[in-house]
N, C-alpha and C. Protein backbone atom coordinates (compact mmCIF):
# COMPACT_ATOMS: atom_id res chain seq x y z
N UNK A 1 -10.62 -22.95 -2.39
CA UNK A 1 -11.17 -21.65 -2.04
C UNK A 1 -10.07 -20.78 -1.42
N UNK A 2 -10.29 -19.36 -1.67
CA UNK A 2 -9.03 -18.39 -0.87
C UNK A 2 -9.51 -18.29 -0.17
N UNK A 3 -8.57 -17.78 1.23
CA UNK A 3 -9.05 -17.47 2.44
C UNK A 3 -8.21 -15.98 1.89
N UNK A 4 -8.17 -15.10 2.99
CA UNK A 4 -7.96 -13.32 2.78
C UNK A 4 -7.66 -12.91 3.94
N UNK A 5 -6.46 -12.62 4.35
CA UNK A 5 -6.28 -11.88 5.46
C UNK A 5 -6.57 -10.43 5.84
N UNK A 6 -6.87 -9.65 5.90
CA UNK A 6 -6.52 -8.03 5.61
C UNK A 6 -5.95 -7.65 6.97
N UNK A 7 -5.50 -6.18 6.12
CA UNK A 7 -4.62 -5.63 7.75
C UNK A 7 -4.48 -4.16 6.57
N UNK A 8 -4.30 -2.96 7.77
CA UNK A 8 -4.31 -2.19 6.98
C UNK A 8 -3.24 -1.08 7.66
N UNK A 9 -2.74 -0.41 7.29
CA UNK A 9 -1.60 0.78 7.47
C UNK A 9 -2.14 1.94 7.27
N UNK A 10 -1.82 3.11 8.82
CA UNK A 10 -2.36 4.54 8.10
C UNK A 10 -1.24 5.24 8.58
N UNK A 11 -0.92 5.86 7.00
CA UNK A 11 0.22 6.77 7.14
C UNK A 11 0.21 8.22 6.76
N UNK A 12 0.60 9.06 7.53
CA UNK A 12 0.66 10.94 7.19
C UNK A 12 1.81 11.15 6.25
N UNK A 13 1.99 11.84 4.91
CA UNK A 13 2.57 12.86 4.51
C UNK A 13 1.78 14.46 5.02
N UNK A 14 3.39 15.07 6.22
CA UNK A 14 2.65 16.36 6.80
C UNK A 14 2.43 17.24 6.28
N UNK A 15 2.45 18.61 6.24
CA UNK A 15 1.96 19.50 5.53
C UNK A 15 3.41 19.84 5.48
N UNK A 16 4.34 20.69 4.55
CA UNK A 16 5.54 21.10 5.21
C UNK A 16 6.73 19.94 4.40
N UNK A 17 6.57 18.89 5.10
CA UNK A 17 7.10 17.30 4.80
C UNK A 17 7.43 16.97 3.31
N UNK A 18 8.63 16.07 2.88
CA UNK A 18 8.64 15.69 1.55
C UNK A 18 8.79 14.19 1.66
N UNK A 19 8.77 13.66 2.90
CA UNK A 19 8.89 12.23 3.04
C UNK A 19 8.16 11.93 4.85
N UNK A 20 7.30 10.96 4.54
CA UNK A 20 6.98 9.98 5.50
C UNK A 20 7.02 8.42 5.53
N UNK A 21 7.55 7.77 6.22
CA UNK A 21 7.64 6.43 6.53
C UNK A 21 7.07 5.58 7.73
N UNK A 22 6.27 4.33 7.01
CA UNK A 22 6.09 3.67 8.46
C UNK A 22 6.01 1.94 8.20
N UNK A 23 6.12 0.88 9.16
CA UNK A 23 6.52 -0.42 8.88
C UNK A 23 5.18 -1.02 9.27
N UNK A 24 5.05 -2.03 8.54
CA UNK A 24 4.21 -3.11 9.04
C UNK A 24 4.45 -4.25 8.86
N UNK A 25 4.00 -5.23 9.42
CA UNK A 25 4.18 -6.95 9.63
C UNK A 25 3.15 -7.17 8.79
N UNK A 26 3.33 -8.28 7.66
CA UNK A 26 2.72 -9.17 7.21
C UNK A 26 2.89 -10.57 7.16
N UNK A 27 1.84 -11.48 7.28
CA UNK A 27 1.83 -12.64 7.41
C UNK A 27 2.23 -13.39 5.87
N UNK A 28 3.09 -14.66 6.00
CA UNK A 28 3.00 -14.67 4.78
C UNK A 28 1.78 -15.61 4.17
N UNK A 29 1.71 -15.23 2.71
CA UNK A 29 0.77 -15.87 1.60
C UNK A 29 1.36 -16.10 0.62
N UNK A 30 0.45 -16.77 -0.68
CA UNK A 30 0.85 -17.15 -1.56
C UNK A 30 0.95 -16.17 -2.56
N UNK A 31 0.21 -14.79 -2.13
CA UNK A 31 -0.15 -13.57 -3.23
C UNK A 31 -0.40 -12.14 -1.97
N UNK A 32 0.28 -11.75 -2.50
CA UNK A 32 -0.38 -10.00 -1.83
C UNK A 32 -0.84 -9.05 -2.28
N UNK A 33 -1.73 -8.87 -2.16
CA UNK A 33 -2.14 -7.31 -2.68
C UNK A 33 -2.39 -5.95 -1.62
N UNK A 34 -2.44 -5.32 -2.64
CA UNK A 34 -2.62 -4.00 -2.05
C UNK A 34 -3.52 -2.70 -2.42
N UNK A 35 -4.02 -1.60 -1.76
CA UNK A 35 -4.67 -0.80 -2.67
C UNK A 35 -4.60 0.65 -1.20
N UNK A 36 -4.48 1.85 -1.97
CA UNK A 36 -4.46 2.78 -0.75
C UNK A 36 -5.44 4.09 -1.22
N UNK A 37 -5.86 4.59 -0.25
CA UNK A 37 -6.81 5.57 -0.66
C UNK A 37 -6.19 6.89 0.62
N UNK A 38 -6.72 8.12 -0.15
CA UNK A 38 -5.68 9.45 0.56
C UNK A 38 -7.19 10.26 0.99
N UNK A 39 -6.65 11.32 1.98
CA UNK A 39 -7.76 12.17 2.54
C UNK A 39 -7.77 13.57 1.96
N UNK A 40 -8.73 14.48 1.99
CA UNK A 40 -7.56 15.71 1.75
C UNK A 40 -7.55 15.55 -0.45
N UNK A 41 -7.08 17.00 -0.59
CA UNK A 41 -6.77 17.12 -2.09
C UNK A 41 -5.00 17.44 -1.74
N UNK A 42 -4.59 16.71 -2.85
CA UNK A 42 -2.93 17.11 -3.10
C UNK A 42 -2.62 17.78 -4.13
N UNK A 43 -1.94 18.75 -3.96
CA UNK A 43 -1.81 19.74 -4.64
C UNK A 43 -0.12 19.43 -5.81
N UNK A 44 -0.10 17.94 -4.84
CA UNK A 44 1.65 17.94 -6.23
C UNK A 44 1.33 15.97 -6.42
N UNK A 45 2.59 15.56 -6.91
CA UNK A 45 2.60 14.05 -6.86
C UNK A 45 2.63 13.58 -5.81
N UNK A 46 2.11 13.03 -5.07
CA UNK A 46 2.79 12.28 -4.00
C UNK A 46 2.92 10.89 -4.59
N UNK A 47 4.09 9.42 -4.16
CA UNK A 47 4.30 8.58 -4.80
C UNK A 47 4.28 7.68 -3.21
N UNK A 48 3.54 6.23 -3.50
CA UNK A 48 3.54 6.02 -2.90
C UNK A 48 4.96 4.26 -3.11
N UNK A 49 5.78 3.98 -2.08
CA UNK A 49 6.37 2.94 -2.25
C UNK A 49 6.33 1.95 -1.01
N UNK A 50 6.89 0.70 -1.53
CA UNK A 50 7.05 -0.27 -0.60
C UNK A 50 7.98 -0.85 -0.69
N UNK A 51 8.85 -1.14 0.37
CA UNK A 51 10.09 -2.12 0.62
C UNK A 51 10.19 -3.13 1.61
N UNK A 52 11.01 -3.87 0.92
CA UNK A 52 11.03 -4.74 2.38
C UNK A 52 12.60 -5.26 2.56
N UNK A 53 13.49 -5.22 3.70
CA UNK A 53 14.65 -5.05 3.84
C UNK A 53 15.57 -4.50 3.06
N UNK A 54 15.12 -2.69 2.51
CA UNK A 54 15.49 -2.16 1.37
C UNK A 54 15.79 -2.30 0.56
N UNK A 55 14.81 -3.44 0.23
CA UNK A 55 14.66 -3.86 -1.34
C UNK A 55 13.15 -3.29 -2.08
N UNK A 56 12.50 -2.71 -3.33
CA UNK A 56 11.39 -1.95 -3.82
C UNK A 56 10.95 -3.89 -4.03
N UNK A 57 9.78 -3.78 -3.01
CA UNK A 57 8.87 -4.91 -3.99
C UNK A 57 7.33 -4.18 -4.53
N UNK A 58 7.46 -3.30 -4.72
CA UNK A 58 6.18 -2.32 -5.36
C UNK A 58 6.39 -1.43 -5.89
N UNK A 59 6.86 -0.61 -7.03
CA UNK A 59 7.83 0.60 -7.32
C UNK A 59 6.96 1.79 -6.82
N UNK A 60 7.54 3.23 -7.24
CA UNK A 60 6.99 4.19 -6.42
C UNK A 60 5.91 4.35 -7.47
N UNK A 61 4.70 5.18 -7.17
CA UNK A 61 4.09 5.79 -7.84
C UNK A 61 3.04 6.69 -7.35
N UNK A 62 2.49 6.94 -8.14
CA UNK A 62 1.65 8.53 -7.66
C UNK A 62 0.57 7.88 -7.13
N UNK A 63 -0.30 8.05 -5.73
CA UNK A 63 -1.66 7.51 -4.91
C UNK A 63 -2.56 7.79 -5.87
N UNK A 64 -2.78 7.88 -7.04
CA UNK A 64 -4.02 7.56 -7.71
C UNK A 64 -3.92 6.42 -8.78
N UNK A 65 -2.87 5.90 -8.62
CA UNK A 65 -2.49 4.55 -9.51
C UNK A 65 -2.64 3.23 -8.51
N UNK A 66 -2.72 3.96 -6.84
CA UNK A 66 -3.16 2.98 -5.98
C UNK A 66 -4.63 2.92 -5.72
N UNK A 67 -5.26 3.40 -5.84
CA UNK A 67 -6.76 3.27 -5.81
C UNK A 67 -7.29 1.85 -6.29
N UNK A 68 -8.28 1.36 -5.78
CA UNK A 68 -8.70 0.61 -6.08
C UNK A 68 -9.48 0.36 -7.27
N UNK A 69 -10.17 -0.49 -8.29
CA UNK A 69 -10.66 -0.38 -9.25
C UNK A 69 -11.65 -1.39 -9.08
N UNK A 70 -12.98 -1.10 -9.86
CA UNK A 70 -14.05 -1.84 -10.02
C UNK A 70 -13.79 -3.17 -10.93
N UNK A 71 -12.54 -3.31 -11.68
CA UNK A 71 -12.78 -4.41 -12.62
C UNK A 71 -12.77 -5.47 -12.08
N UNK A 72 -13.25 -6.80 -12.91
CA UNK A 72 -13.28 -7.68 -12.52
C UNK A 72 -13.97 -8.21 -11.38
N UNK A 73 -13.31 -9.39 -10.81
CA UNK A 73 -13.75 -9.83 -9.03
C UNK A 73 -13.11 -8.95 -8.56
N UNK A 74 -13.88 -8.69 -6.95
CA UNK A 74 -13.16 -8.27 -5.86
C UNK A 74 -11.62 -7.83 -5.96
N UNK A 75 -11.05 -8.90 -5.82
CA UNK A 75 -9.92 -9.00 -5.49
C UNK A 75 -8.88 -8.40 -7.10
N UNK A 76 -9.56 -8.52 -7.87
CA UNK A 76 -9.02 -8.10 -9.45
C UNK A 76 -8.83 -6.70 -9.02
N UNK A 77 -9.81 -5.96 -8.31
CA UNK A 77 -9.30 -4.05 -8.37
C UNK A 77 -8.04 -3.79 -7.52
N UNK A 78 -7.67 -4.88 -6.65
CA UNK A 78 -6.00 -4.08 -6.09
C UNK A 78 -4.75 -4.47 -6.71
N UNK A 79 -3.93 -3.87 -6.48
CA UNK A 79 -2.65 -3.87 -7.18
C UNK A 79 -1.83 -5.32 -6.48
N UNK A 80 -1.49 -6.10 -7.24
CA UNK A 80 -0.66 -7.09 -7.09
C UNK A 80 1.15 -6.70 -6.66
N UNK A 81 1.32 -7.31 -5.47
CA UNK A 81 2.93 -6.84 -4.65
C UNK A 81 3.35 -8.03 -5.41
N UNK A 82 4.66 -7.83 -5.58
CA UNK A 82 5.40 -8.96 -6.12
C UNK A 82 6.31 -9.39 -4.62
N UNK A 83 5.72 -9.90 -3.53
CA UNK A 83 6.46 -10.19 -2.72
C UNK A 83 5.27 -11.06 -2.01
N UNK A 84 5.75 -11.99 -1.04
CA UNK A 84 4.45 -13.24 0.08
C UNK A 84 4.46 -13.02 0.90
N UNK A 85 4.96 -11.85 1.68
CA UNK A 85 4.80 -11.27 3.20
C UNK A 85 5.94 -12.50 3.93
N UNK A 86 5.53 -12.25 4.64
CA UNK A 86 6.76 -13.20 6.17
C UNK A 86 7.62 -12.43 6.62
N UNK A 87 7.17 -10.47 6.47
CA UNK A 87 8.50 -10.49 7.16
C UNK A 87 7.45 -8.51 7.12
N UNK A 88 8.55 -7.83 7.26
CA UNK A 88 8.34 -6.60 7.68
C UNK A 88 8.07 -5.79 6.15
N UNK A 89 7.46 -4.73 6.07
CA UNK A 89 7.08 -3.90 4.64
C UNK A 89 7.20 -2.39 5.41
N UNK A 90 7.97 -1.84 4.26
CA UNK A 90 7.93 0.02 5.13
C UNK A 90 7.04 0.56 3.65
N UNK A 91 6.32 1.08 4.18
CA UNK A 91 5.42 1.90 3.34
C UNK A 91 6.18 2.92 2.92
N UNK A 92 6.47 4.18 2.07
CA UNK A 92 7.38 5.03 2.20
C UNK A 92 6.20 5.98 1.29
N UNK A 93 5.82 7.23 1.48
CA UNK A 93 5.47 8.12 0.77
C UNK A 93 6.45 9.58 0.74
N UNK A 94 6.42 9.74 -0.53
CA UNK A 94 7.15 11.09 -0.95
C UNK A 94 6.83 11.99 -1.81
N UNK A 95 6.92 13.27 -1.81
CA UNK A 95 6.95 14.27 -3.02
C UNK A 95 8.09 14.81 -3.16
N UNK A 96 8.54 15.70 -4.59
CA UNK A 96 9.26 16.53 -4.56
C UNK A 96 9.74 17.36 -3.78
N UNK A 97 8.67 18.29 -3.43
CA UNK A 97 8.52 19.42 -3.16
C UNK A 97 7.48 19.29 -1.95
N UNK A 98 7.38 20.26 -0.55
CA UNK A 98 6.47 19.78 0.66
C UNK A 98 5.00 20.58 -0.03
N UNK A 99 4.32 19.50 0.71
CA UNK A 99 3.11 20.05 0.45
C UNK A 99 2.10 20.92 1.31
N UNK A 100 1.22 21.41 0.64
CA UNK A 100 0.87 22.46 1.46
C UNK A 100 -0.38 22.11 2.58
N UNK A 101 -0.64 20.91 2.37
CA UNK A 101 -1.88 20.73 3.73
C UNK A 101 -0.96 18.49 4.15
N UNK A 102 -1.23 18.04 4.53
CA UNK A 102 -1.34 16.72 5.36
C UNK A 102 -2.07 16.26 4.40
N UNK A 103 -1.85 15.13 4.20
CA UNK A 103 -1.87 13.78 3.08
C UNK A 103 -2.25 12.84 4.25
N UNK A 104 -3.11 12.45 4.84
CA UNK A 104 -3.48 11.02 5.25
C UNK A 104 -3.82 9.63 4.66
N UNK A 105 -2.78 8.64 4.47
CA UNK A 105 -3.18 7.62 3.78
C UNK A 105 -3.58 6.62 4.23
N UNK A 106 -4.00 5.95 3.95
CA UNK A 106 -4.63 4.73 4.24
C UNK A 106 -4.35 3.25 3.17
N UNK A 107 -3.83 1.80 3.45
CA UNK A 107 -3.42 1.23 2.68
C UNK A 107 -3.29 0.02 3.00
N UNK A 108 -4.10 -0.59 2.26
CA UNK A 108 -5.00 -2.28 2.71
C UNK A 108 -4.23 -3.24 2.27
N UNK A 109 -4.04 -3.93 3.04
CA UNK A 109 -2.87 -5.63 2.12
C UNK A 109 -4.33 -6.68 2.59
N UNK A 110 -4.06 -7.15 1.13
CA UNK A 110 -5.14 -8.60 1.46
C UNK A 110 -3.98 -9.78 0.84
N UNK A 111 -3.51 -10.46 2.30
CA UNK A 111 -2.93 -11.95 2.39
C UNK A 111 -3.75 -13.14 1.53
N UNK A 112 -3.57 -13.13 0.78
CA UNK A 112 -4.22 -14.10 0.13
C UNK A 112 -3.74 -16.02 0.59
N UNK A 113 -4.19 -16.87 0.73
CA UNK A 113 -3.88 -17.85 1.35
C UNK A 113 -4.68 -19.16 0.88
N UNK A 114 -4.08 -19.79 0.47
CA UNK A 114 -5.41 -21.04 0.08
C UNK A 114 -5.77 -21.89 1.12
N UNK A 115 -6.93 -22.10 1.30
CA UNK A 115 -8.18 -22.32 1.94
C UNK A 115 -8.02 -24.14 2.34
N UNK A 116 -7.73 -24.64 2.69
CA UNK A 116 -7.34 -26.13 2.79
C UNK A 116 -8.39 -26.67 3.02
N UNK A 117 -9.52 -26.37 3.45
CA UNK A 117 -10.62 -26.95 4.64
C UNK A 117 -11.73 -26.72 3.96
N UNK A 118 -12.34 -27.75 3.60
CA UNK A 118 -13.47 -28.02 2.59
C UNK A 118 -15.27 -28.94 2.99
């Protein structure tokens, strides 16, 4: 059986702003996922990325490719990190060009972990 850690990150792109950054600790697992949801309408791309000791273990992309999805199980609608946590993750959001109102994001890691205890 999996066990599931969650932990979640909330990060601002400001109004004005073409880059915001912020770090979080994850525990490690055998699988990570992820999925982020925004406040507010955006009026350009914003892309959302992840690194970890400035290395991309998530490439950038636009916050509606992070959304979560109904398919499958549960755990089938978030986006799979190609990394097991144990160490620090900087979230990084960016646009081109600043935008004209605050981007509040929000962005869930579920530690996935197998379950030993039966």
């Amino acid at each position: 059986m999996k066990k599931v850690d969650w932990k979640t990150l909330n990060v601002t792109l400001p109004a004005g702003q073409t880059l915001a950054e912020k770090e979080i600790s994850l525990d490690k697992g055998t699988r990570i996922v992820a999925a982020a949801t925004f406040s507010g309408t955006k009026d350009k791309i914003v892309n959302l990325e992840l690194k970890e000791n400035g290395n991309t273990v998530s490439a950038a992309m636009d916050l509606d490719f992070w959304k979560k999805s109904n398919a499958g199980l549960y755990l089938d609608g978030f986006k799979p990190i190609e990394y097991k946590g144990g160490s620090t993750v900087k979230a990084v959001l960016f646009a081109d060009t600043a935008l004209a109102a605050d981007i509040p994001v929000q962005i869930a890691f579920g530690i996935i972990k197998e379950d030993t205890t039966a």
